[in-house]
N, C-alpha and C. Protein backbone atom coordinates (compact mmCIF):
# COMPACT_ATOMS: atom_id res chain seq x y z
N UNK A 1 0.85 -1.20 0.00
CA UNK A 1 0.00 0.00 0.00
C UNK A 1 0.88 1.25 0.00
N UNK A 2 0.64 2.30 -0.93
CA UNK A 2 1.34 3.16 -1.08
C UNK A 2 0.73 4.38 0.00
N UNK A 3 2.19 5.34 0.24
CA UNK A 3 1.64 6.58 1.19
C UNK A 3 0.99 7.21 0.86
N UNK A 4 -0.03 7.68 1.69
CA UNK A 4 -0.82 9.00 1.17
C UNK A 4 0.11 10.38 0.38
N UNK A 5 -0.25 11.11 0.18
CA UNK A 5 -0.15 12.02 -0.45
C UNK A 5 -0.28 13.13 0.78
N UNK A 6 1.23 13.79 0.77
CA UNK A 6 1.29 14.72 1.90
C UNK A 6 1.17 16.02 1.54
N UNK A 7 -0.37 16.57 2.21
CA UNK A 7 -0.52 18.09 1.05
C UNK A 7 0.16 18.98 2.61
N UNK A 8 -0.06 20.22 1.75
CA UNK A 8 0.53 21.71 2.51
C UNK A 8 -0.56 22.57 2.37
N UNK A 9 -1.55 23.24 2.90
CA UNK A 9 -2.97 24.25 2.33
C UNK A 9 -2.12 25.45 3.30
N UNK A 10 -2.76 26.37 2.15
CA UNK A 10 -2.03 27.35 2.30
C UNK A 10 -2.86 28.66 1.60
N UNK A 11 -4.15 28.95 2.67
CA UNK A 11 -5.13 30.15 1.91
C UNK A 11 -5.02 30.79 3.62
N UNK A 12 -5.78 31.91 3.48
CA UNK A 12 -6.09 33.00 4.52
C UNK A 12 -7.23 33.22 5.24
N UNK A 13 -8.12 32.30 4.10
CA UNK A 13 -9.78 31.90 5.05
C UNK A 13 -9.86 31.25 5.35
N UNK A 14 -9.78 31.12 7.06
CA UNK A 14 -9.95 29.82 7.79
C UNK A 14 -10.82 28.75 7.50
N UNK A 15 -12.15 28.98 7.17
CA UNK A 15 -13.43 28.39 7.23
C UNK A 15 -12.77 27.95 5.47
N UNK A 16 -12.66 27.88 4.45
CA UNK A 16 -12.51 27.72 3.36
C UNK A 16 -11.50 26.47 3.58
N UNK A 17 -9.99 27.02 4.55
CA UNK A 17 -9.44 25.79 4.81
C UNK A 17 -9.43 24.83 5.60
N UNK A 18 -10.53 25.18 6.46
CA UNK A 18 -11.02 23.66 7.48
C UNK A 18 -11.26 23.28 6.14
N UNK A 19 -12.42 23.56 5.66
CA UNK A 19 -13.62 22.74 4.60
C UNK A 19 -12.72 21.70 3.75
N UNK A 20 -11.81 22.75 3.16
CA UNK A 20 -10.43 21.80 2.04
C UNK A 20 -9.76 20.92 3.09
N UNK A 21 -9.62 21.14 4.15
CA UNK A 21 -8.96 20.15 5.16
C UNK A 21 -9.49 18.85 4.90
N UNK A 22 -11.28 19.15 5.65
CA UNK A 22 -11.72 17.98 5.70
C UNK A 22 -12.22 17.01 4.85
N UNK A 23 -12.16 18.10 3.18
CA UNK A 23 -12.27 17.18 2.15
C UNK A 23 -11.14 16.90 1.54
N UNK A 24 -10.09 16.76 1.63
CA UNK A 24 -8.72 16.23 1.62
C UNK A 24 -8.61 15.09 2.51
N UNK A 25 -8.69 14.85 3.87
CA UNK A 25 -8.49 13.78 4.27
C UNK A 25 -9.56 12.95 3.90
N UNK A 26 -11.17 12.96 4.14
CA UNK A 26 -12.42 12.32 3.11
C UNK A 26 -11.27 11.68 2.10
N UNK A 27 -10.65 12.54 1.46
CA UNK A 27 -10.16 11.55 -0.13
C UNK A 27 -8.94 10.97 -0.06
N UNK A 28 -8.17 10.88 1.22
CA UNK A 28 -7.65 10.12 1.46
C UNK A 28 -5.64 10.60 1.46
N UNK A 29 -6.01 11.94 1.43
CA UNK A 29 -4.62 12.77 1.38
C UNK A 29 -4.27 12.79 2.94
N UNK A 30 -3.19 12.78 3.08
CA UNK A 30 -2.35 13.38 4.47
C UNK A 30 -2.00 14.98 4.83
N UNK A 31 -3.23 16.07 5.23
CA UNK A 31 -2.60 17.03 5.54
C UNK A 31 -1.70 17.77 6.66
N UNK A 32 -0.50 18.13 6.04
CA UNK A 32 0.74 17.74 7.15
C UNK A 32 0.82 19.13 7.80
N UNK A 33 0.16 20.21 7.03
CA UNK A 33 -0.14 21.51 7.52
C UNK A 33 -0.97 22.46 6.97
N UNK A 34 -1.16 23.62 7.33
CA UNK A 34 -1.96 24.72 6.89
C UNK A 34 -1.22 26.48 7.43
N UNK A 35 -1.25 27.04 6.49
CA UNK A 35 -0.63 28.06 6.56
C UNK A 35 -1.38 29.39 5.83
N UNK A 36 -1.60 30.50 7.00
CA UNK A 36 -2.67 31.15 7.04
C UNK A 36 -2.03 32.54 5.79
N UNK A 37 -0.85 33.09 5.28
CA UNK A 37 -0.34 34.05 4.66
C UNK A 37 1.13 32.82 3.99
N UNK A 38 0.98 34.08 2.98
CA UNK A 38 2.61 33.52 1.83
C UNK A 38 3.65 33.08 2.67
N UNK A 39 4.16 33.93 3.56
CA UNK A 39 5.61 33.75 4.49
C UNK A 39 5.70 32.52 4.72
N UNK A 40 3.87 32.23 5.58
CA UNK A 40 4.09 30.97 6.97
C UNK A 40 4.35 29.89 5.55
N UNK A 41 3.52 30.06 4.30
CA UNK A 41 3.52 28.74 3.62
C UNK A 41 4.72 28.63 2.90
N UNK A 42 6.06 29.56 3.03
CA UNK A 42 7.20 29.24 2.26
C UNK A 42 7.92 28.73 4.12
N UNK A 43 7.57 28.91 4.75
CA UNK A 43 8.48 28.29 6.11
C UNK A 43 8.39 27.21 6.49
N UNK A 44 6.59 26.63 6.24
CA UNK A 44 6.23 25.23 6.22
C UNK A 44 6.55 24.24 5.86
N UNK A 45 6.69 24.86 3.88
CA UNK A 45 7.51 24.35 3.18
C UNK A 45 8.65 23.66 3.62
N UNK A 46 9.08 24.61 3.33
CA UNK A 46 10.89 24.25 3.91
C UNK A 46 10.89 23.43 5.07
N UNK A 47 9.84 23.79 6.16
CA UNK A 47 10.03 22.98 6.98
C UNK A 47 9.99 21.31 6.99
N UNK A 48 8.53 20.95 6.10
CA UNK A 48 7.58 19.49 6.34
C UNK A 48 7.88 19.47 4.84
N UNK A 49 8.16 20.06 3.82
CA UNK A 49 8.68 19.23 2.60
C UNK A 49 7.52 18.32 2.09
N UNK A 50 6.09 18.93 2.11
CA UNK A 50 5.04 18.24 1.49
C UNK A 50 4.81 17.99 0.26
N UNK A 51 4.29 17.11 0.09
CA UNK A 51 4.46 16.36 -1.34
C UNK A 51 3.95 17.39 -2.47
N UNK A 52 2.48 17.78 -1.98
CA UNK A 52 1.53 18.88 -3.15
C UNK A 52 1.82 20.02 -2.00
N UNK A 53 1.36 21.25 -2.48
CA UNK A 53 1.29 22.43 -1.68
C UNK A 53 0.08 22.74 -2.72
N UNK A 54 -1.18 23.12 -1.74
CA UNK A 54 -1.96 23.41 -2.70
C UNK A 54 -2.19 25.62 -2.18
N UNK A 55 -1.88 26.39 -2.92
CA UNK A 55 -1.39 27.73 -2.57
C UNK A 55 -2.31 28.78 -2.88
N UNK A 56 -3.26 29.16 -2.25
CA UNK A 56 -4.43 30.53 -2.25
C UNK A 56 -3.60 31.86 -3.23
N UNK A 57 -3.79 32.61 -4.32
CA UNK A 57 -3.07 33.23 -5.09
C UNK A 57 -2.92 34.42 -4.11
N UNK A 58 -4.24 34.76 -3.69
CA UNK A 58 -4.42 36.28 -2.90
C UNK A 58 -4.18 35.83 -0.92
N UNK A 59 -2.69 36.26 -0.48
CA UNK A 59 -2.62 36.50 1.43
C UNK A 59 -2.12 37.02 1.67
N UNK A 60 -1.97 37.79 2.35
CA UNK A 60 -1.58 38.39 3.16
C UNK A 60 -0.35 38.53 3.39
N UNK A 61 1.20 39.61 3.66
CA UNK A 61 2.25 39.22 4.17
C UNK A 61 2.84 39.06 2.43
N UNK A 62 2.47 37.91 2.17
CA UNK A 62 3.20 37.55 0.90
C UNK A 62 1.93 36.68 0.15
N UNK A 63 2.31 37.39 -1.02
CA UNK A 63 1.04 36.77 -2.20
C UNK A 63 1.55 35.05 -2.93
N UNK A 64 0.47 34.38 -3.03
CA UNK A 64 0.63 32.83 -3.17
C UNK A 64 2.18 33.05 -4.64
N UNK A 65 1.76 33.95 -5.86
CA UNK A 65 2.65 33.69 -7.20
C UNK A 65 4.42 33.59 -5.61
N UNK A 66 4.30 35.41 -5.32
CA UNK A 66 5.60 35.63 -4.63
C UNK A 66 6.11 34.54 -3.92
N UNK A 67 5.01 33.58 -2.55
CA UNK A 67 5.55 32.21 -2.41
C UNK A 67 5.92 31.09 -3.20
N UNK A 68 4.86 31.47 -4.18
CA UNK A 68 5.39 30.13 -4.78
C UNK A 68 7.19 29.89 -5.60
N UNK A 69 7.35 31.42 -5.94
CA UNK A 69 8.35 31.77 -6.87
C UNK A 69 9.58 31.60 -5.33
N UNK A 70 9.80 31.87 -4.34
CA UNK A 70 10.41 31.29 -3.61
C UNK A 70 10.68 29.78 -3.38
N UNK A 71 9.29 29.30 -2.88
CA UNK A 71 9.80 27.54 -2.15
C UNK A 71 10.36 27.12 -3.96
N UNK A 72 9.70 27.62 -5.25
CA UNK A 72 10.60 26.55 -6.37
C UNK A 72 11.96 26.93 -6.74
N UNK A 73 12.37 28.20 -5.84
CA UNK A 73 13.55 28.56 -6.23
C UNK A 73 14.45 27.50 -5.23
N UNK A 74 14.18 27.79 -3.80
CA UNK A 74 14.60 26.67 -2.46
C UNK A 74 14.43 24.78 -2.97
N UNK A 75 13.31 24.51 -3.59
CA UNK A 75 12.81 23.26 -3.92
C UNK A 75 12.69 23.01 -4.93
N UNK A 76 13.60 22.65 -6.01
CA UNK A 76 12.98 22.76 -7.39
C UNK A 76 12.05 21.54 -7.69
N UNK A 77 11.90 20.74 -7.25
CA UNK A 77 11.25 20.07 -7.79
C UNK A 77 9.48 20.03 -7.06
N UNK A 78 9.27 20.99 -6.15
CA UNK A 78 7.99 21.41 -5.39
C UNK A 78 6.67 21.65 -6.43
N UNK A 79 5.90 20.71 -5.80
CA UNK A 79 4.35 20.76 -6.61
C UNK A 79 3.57 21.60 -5.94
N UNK A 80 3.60 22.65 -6.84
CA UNK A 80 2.16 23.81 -6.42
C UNK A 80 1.16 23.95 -7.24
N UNK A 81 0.39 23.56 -6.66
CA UNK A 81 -1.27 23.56 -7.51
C UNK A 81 -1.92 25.33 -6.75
N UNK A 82 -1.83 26.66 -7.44
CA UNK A 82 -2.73 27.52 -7.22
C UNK A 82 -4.22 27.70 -7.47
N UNK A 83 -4.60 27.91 -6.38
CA UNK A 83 -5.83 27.96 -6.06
C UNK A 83 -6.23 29.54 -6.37
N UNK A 84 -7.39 29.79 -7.62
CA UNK A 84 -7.31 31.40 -8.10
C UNK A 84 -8.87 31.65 -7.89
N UNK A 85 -9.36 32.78 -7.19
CA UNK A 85 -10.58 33.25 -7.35
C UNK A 85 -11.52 32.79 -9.15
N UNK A 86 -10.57 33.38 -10.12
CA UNK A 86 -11.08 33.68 -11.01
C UNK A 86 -9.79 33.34 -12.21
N UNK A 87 -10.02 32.54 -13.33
CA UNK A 87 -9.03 32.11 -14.03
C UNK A 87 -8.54 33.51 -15.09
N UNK A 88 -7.86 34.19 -14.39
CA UNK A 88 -7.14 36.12 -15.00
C UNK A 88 -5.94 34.98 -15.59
N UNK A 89 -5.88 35.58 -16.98
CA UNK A 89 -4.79 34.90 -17.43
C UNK A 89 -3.30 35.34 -17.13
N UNK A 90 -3.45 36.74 -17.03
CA UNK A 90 -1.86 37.63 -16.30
C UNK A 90 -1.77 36.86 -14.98
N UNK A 91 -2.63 36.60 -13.88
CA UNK A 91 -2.50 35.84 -12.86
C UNK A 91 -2.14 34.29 -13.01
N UNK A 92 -2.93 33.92 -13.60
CA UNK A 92 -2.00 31.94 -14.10
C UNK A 92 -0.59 32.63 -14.82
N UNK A 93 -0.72 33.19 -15.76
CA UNK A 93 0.73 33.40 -16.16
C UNK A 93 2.01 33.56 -15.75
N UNK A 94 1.54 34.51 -14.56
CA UNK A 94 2.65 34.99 -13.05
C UNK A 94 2.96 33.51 -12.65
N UNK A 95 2.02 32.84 -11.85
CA UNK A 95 1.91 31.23 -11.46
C UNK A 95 2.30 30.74 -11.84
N UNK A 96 2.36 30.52 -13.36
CA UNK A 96 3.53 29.73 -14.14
C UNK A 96 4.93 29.79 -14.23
N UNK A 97 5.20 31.21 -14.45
CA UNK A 97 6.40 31.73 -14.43
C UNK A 97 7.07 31.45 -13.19
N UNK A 98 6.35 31.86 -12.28
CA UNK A 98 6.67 31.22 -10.56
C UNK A 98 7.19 30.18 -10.51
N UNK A 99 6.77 29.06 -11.09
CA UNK A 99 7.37 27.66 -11.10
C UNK A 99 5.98 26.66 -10.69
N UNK A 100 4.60 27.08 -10.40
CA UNK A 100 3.31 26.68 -10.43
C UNK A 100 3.18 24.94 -11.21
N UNK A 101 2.79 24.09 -10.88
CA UNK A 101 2.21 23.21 -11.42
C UNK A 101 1.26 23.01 -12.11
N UNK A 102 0.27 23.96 -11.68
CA UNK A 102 -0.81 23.93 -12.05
C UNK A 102 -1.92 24.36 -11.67
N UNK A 103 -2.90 25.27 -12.00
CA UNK A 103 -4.00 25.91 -11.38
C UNK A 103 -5.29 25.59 -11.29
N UNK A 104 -6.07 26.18 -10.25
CA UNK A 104 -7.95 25.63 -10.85
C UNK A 104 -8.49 26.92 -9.66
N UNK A 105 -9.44 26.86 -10.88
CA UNK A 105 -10.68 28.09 -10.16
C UNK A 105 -11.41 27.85 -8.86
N UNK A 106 -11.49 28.46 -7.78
CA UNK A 106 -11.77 28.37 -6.76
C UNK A 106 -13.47 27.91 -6.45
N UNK A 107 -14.17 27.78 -8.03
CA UNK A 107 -15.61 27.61 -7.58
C UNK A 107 -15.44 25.77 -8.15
N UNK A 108 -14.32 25.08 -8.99
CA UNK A 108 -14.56 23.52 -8.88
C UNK A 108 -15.07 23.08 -8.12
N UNK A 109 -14.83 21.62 -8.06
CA UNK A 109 -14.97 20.85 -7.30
C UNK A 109 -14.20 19.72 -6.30
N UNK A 110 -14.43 19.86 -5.06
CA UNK A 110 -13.22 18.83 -4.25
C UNK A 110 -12.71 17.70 -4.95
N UNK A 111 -13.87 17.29 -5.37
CA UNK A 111 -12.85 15.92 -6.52
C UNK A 111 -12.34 16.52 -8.04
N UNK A 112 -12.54 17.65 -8.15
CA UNK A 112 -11.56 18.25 -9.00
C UNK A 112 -10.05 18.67 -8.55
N UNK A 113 -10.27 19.30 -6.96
CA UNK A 113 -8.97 19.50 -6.49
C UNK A 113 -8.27 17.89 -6.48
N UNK A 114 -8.81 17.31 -5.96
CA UNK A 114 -8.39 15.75 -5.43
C UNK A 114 -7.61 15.52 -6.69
N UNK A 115 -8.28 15.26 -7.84
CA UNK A 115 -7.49 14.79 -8.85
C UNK A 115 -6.34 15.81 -9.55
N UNK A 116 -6.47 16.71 -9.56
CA UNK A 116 -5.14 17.93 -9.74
C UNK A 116 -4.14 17.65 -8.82
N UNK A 117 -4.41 17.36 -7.61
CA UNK A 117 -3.23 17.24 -6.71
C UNK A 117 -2.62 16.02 -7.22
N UNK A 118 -3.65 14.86 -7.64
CA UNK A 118 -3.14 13.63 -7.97
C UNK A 118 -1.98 13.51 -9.19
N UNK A 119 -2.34 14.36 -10.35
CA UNK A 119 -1.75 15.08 -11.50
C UNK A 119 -0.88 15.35 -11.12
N UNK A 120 -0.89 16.42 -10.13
CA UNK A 120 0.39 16.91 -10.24
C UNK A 120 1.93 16.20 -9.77
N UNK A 121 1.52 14.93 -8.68
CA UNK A 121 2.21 14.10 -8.50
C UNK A 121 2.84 13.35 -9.49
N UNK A 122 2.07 12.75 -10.55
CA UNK A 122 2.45 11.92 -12.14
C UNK A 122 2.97 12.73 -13.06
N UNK A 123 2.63 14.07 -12.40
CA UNK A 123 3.23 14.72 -13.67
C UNK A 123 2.19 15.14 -15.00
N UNK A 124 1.15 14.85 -14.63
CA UNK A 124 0.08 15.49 -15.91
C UNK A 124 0.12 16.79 -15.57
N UNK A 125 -0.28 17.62 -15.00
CA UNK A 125 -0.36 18.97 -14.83
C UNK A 125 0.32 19.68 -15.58
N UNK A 126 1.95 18.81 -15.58
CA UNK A 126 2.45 20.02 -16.63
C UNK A 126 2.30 20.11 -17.91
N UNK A 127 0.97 18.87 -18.24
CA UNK A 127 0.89 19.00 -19.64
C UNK A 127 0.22 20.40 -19.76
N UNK A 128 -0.86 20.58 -18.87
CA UNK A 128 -2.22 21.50 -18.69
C UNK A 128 -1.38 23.29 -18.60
N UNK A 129 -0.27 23.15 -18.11
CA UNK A 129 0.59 24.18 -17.78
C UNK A 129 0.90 24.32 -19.04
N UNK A 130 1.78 23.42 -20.00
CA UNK A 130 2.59 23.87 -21.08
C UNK A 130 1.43 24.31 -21.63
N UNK A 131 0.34 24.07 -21.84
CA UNK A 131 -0.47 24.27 -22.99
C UNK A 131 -1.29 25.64 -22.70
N UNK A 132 -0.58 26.05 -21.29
CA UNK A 132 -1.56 27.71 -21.15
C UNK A 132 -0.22 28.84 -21.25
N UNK A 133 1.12 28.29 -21.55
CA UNK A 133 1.99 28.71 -21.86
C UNK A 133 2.13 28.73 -23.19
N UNK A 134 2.35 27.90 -23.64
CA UNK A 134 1.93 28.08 -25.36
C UNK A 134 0.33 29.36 -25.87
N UNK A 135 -0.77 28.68 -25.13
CA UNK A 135 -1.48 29.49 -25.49
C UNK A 135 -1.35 31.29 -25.47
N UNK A 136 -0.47 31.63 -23.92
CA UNK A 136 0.41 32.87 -23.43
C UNK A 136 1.06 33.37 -24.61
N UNK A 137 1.74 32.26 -24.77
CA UNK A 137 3.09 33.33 -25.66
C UNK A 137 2.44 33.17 -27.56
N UNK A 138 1.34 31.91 -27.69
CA UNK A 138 0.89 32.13 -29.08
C UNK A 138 -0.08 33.79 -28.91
N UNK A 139 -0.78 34.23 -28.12
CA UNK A 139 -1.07 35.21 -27.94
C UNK A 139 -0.44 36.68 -27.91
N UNK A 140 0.50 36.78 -27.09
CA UNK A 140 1.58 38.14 -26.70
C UNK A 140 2.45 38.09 -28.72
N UNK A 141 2.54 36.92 -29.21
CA UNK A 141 3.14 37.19 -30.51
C UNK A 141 2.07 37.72 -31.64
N UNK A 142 1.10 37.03 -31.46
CA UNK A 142 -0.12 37.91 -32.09
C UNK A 142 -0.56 39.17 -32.02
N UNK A 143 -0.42 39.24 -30.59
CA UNK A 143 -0.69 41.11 -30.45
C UNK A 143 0.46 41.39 -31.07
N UNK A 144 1.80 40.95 -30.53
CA UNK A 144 2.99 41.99 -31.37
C UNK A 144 3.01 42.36 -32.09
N UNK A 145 2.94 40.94 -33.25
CA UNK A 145 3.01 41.18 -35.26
C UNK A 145 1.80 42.21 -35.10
N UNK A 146 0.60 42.05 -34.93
CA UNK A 146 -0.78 43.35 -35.14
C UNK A 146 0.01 44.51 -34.92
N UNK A 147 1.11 44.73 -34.28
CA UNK A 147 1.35 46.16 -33.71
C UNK A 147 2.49 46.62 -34.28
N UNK A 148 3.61 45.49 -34.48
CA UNK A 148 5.07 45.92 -34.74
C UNK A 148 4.92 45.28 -35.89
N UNK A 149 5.78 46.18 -36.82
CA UNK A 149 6.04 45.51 -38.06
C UNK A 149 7.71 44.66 -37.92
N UNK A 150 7.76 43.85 -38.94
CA UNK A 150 8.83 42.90 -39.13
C UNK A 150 10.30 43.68 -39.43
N UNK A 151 10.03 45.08 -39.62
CA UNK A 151 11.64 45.89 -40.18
C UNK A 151 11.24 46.57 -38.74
N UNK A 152 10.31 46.61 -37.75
CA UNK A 152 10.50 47.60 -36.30
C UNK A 152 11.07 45.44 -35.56
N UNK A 153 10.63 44.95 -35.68
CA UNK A 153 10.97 44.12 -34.84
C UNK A 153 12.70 43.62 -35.06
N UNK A 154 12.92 43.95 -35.94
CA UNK A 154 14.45 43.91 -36.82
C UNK A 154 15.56 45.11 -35.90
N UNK A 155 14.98 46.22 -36.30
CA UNK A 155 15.56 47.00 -34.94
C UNK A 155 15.57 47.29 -34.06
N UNK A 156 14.25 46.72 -33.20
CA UNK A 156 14.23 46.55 -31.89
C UNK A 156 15.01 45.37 -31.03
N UNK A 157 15.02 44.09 -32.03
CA UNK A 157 16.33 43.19 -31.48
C UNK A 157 18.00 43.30 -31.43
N UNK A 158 18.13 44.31 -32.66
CA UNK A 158 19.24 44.87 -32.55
C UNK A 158 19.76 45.51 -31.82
N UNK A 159 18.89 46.48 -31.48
CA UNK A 159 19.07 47.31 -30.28
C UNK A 159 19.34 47.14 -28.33
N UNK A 160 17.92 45.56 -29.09
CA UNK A 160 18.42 44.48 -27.42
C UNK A 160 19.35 43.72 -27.38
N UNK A 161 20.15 43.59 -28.62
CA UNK A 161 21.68 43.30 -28.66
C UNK A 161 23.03 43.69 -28.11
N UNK A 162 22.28 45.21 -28.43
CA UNK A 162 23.27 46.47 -27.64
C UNK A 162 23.72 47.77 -28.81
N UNK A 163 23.27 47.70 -30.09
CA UNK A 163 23.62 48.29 -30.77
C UNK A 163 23.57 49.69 -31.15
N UNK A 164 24.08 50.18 -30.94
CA UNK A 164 23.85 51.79 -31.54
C UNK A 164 23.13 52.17 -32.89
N UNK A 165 21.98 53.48 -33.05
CA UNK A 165 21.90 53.85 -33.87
C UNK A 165 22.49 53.52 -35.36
N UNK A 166 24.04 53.65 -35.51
CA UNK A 166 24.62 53.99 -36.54
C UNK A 166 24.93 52.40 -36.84
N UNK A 167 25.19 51.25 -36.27
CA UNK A 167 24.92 49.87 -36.19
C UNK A 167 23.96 49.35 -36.62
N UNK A 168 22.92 49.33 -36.32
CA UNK A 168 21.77 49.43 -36.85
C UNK A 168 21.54 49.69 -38.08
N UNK A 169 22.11 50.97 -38.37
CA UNK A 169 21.31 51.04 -39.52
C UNK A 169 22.52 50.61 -40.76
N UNK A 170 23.80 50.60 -40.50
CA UNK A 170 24.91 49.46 -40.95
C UNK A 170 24.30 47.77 -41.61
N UNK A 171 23.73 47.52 -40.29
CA UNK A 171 23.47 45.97 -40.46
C UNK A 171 22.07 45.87 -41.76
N UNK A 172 21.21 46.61 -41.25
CA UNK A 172 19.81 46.83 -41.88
C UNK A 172 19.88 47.46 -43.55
N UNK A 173 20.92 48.04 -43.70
CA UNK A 173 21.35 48.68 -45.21
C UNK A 173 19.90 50.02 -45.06
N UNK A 174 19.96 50.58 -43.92
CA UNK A 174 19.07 51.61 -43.67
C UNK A 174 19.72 53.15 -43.29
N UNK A 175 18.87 54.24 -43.88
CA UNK A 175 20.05 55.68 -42.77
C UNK A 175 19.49 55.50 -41.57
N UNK A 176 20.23 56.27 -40.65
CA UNK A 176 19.96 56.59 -39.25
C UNK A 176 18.72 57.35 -39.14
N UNK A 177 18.92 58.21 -40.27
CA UNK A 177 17.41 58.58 -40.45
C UNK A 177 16.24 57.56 -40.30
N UNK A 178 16.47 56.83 -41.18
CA UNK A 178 15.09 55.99 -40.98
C UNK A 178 15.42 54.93 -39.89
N UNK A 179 16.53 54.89 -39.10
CA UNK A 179 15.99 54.04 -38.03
C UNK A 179 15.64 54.67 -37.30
N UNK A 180 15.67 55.94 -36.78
CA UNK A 180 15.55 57.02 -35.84
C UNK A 180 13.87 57.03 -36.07
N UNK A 181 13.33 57.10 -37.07
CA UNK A 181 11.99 56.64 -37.54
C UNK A 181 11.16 55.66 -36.70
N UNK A 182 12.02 54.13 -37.03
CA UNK A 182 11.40 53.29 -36.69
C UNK A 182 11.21 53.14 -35.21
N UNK A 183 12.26 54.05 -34.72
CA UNK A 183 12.32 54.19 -33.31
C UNK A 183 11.25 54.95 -32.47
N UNK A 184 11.06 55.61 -33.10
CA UNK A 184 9.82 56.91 -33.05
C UNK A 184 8.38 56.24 -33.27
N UNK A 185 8.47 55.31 -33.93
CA UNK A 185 6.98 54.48 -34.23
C UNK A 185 6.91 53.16 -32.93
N UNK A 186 7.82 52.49 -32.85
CA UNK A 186 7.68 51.48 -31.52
C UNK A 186 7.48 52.64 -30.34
N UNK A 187 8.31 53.61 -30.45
CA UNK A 187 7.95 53.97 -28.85
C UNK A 187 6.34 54.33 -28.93
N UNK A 188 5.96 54.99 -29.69
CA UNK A 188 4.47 55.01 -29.81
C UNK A 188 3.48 53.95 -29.59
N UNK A 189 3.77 53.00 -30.25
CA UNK A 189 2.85 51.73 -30.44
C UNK A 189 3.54 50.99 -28.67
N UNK A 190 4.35 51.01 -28.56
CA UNK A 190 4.64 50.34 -27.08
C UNK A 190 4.45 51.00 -25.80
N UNK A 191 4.25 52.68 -26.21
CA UNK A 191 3.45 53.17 -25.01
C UNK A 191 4.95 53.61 -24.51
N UNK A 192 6.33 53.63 -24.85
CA UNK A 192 7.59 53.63 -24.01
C UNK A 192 8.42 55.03 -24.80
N UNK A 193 9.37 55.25 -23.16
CA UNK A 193 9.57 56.52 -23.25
C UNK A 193 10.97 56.59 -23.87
N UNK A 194 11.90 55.59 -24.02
CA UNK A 194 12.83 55.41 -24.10
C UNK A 194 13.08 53.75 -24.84
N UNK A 195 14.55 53.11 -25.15
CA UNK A 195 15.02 52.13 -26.36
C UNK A 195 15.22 50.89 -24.89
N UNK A 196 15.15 51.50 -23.65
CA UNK A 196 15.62 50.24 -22.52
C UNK A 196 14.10 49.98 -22.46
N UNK A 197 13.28 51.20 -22.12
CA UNK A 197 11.41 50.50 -22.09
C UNK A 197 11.04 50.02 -22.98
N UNK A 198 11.47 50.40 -24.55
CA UNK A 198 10.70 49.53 -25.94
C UNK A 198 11.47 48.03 -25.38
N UNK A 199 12.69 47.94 -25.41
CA UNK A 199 13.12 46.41 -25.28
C UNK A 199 12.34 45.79 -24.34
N UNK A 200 12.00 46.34 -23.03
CA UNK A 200 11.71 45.40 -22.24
C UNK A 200 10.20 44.93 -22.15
N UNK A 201 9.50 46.11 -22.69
CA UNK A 201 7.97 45.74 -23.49
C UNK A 201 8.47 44.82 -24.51
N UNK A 202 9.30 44.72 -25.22
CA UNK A 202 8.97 43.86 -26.52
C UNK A 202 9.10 42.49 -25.99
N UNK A 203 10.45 42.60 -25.02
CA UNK A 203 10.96 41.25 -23.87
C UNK A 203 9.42 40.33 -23.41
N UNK A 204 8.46 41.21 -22.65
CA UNK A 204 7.74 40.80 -22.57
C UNK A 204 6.40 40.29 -23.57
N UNK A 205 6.48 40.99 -24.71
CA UNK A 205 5.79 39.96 -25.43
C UNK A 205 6.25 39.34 -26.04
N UNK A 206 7.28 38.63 -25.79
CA UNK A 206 8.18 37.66 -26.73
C UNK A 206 8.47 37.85 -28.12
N UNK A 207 8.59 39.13 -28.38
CA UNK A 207 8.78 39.57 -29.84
C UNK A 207 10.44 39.99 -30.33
N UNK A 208 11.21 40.33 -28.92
CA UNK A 208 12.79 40.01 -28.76
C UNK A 208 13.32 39.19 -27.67
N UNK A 209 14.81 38.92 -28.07
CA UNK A 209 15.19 38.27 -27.07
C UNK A 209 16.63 38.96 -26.23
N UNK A 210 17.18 38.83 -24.76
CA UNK A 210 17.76 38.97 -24.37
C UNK A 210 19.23 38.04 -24.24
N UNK A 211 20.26 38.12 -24.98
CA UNK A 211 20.95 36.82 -25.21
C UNK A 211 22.04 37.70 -24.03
């Protein structure tokens, strides 16, 4: 007979985490603790080394992404299933980036949590993860191309290269004139005041890269 499954709950409403308590053990999990804000549930962590950590997004002290992005930095191999009011895709996205296993909306069902935690043990979850990461970044490249054209995305990687003006427009067979142009049109379309804010907007929609 194999061990239970040693969870970690880790939300800020008491009454929410009796309830998950007592339908966690009902299904046959081992809960080894409960932790009322982010801090206590990255100390727990570390402490009892539970198998799932299942992690409330919104507490107190420290927010579930900020814990979570700790215990997977301390634990890399730590299963966190976030628990989200409302499926905000910038919020799963953070979660992911965090090092998250995997998420579910706070109105499921206990045998929905039950089996996510189970997932995340085998390792399915991260299928459910890659595929809201893909969906993330097939998105952020869609808005880009709509916004940046292919000769602004040309000098905006150059530039996150490190290149100067007169480089630029060297490599591109362009004048400075017209890159000074193209420069003038991303900062517009990216909302940025300066060539370090266009990069790091573009950084974030995956439209350059930082080598």
């Amino acid at each position: 007979m194999t061990d239970p499954i040693r969870l970690l709950l880790a939300d800020d409403h008491r009454m929410l985490r009796e309830t998950l308590k007592r339908s966690m053990l009902d299904e046959g999990f081992d809960v080894v603790g409960e932790a009322s804000d982010g801090q206590e549930a990255v100390d727990l962590a570390t402490e009892l080394r539970p198998d799932v950590i299942l992690m409330d997004v919104t507490m107190p002290e420290m927010d579930g992404v900020e814990a979570t992005r700790r215990i997977v930095e301390a634990q890399p191999d730590a299963r966190i299933v976030m628990l989200t009011m409302h499926a905000d895709q910038d919020v799963i996205a953070s979660a992911i980036r965090a090092g998250a296993s995997g998420y579910l909306v706070k109105d499921c069902s206990f045998e929905e949590v039950a089996a996510t935690v189970r997932e995340a043990i085998s390792g399915e979850v991260s299928q459910q993860v890659a595929a809201s990461m893909l969906r993330e970044a097939k998105g952020l490249v869609d808005e880009a191309e709509s916004v940046i054209t292919k000769r602004e995305i040309e000098v905006l990687q150059l530039i996150a290269d490190g290149c100067a003006t007169p480089e630029v427009a060297e490599q591109l067979f362009i004048s400075q004139k017209t890159v000074k142009n193209h420069l003038a049109s991303i900062y517009a379309k990216l909302d940025a005041r300066d060539r370090t804010q266009a990069v790091l907007q573009a950084v974030r929609m995956g439209i350059v890269r930082l080598y």
